[in-house]
N, C-alpha and C. Protein backbone atom coordinates (compact mmCIF):
# COMPACT_ATOMS: atom_id res chain seq x y z
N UNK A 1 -13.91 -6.78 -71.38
CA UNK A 1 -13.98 -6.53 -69.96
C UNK A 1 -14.15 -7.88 -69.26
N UNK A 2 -13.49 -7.82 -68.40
CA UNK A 2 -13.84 -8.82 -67.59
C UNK A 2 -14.34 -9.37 -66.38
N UNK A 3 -15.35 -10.31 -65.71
CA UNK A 3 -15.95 -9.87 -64.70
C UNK A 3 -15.82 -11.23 -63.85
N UNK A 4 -15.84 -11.30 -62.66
CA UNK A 4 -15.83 -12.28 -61.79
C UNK A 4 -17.15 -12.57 -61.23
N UNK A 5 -17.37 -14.29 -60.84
CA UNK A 5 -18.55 -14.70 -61.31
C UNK A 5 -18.21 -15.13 -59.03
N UNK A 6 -19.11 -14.60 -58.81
CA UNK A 6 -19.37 -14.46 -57.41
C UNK A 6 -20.63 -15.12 -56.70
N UNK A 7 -20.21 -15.57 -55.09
CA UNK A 7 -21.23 -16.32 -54.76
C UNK A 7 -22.03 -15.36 -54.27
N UNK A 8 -23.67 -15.62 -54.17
CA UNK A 8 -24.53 -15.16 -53.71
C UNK A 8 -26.20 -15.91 -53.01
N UNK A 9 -25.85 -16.05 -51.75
CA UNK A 9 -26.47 -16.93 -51.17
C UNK A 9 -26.08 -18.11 -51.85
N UNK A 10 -26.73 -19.08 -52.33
CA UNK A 10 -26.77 -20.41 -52.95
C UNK A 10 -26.34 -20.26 -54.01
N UNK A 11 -26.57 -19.02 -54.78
CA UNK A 11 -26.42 -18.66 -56.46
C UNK A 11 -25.00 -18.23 -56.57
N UNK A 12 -24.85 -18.39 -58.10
CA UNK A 12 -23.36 -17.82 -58.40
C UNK A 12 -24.01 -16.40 -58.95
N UNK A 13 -23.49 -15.38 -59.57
CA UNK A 13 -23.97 -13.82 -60.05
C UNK A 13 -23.01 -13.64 -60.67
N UNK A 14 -23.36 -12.74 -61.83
CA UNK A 14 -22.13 -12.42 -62.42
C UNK A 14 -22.71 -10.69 -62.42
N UNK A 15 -22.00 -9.37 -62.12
CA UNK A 15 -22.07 -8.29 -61.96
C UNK A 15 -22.49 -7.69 -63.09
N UNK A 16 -23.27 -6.72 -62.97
CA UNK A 16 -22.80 -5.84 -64.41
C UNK A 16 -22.14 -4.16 -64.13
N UNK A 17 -21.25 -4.03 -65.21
CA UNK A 17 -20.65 -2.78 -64.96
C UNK A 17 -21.43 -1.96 -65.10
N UNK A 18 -21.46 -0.93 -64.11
CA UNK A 18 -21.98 0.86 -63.27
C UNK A 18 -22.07 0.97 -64.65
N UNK A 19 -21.46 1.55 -65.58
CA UNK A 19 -21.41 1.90 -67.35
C UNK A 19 -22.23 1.71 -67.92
N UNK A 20 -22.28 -0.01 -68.64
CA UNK A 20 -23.15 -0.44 -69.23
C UNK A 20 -24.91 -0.57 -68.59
N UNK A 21 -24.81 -0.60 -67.51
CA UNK A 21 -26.27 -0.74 -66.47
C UNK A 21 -26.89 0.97 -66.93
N UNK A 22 -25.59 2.05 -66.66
CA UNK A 22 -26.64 3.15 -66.86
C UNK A 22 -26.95 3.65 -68.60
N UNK A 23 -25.99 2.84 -68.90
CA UNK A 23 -26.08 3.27 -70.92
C UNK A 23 -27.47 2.07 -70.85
N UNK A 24 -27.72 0.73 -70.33
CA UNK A 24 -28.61 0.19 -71.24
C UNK A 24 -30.22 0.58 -70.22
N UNK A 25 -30.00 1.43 -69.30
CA UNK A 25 -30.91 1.81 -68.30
C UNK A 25 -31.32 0.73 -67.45
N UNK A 26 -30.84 -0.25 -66.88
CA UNK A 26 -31.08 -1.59 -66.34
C UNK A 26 -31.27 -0.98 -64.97
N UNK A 27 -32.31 -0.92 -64.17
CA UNK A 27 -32.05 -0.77 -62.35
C UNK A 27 -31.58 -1.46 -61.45
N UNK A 28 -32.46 -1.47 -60.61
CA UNK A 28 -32.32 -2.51 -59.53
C UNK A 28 -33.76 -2.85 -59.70
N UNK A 29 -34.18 -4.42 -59.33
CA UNK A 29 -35.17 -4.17 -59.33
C UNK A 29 -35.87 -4.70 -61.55
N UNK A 30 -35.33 -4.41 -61.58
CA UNK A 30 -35.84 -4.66 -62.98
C UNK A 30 -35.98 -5.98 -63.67
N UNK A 31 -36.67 -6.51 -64.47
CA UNK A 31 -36.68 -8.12 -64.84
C UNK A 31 -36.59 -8.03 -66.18
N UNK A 32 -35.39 -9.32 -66.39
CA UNK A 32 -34.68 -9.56 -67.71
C UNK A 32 -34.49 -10.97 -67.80
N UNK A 33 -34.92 -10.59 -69.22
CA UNK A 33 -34.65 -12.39 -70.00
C UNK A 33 -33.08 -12.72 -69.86
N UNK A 34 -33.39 -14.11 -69.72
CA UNK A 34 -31.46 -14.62 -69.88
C UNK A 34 -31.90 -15.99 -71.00
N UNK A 35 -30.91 -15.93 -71.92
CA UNK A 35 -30.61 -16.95 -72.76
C UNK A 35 -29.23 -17.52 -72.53
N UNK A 36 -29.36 -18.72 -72.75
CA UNK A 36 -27.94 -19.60 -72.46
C UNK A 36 -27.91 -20.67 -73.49
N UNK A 37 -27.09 -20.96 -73.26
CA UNK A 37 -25.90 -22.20 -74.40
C UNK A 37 -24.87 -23.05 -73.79
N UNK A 38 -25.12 -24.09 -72.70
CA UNK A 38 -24.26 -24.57 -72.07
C UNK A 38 -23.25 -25.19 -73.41
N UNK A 39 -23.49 -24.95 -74.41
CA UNK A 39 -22.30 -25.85 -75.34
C UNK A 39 -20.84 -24.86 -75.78
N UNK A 40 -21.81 -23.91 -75.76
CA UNK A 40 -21.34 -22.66 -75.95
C UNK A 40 -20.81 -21.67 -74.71
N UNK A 41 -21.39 -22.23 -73.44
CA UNK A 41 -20.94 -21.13 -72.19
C UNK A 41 -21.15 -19.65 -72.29
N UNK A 42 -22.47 -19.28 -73.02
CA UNK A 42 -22.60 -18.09 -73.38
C UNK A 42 -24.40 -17.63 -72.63
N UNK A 43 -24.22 -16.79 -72.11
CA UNK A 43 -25.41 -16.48 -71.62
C UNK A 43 -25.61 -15.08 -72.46
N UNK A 44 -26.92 -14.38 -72.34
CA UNK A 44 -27.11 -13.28 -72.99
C UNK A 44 -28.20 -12.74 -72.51
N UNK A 45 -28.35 -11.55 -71.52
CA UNK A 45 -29.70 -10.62 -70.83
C UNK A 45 -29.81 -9.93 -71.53
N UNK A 46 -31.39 -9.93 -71.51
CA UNK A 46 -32.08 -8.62 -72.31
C UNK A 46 -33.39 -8.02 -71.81
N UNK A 47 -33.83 -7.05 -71.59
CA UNK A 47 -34.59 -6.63 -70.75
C UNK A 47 -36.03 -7.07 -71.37
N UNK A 48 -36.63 -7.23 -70.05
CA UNK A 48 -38.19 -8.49 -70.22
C UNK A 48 -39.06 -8.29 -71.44
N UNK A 49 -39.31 -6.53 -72.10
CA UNK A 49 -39.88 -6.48 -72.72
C UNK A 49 -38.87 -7.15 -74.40
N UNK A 50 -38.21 -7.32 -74.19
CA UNK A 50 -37.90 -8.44 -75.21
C UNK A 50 -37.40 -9.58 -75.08
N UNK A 51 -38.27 -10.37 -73.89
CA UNK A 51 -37.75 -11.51 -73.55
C UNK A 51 -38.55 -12.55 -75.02
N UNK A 52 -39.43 -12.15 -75.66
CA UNK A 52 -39.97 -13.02 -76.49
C UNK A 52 -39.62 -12.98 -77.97
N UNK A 53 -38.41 -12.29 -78.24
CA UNK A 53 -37.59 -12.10 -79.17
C UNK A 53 -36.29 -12.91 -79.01
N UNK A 54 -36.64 -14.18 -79.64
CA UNK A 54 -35.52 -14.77 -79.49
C UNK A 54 -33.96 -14.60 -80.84
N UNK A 55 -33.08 -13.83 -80.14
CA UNK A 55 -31.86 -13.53 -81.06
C UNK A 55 -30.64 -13.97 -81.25
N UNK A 56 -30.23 -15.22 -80.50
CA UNK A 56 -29.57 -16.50 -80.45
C UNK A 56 -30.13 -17.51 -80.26
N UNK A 57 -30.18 -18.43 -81.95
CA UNK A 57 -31.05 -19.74 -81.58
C UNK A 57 -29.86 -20.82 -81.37
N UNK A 58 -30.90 -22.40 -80.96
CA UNK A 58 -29.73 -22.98 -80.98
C UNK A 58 -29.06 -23.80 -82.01
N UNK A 59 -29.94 -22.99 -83.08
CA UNK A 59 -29.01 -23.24 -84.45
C UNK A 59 -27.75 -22.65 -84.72
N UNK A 60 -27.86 -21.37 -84.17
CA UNK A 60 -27.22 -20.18 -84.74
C UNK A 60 -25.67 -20.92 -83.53
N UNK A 61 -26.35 -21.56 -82.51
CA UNK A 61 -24.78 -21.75 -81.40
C UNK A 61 -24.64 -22.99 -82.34
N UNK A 62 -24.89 -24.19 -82.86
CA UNK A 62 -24.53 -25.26 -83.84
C UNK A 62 -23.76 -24.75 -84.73
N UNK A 63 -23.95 -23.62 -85.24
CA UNK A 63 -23.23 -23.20 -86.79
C UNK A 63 -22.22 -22.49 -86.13
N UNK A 64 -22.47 -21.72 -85.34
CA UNK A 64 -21.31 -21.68 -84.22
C UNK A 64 -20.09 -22.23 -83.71
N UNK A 65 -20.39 -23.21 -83.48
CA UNK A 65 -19.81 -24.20 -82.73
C UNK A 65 -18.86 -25.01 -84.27
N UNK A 66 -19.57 -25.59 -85.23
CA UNK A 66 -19.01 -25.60 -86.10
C UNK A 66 -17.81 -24.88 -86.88
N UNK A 67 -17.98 -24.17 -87.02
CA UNK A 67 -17.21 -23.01 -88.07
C UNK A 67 -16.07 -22.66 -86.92
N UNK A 68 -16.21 -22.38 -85.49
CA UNK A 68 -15.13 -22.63 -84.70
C UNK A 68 -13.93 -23.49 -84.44
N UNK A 69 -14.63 -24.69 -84.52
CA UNK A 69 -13.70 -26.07 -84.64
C UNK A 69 -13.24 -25.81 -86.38
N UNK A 70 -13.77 -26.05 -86.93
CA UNK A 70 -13.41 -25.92 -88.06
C UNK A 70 -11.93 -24.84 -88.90
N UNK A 71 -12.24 -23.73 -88.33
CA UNK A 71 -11.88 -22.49 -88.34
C UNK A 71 -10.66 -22.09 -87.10
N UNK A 72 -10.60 -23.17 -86.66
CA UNK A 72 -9.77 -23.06 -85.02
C UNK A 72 -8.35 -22.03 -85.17
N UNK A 73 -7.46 -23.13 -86.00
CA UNK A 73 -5.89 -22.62 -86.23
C UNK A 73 -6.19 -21.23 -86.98
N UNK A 74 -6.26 -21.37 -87.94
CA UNK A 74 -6.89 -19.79 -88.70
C UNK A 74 -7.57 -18.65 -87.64
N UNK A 75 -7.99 -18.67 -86.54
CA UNK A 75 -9.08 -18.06 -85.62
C UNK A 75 -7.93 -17.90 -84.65
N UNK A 76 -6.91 -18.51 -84.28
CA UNK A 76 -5.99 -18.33 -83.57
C UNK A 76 -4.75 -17.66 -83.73
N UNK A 77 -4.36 -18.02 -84.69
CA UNK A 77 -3.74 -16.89 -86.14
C UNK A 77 -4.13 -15.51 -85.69
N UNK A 78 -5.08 -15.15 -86.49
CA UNK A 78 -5.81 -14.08 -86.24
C UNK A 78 -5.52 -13.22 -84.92
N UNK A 79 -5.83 -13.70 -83.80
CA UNK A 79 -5.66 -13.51 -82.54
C UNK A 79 -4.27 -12.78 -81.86
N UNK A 80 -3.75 -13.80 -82.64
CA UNK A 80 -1.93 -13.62 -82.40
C UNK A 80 -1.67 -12.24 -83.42
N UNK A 81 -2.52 -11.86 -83.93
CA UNK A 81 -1.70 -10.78 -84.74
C UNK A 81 -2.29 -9.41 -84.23
């Protein structure tokens, strides 16, 4: 899915879909952890009561990041089929 990353006041926002908001019960109003990876461009919310569960380290985006480059043409391959 794809979503457009919109201004809001000063901030940029990125939406979440009507769907997923009522499957993961998210409100309005509600407070959630965000994890990020500027190397990676990957952010990841999770609602506050598991903001202290960390489930992307920034090892896990290193080995990541690795095995990507590494793995590139083969990973693109893939893609195409």
């Amino acid at each position: 899915m794809l979503q457009k990353i919109i201004q809001v006041g000063n901030s940029l926002a990125v939406t979440i879909p009507k769907d997923f908001a009522q499957a993961a019960r998210f409100r309005r109003g509600d407070e959630v952890a965000v994890e990020t990876d500027v190397v990676s461009k990957i952010f990841l919310i999770k609602p506050k009561q598991l903001a202290e569960k960390k489930s992307l380290t920034p090892e896990f985006f290193e080995w990541l990041n690795e095995m990507a480059t590494k793995y590139r043409k083969a990973i693109i391959e893939l893609a195409h089929k």
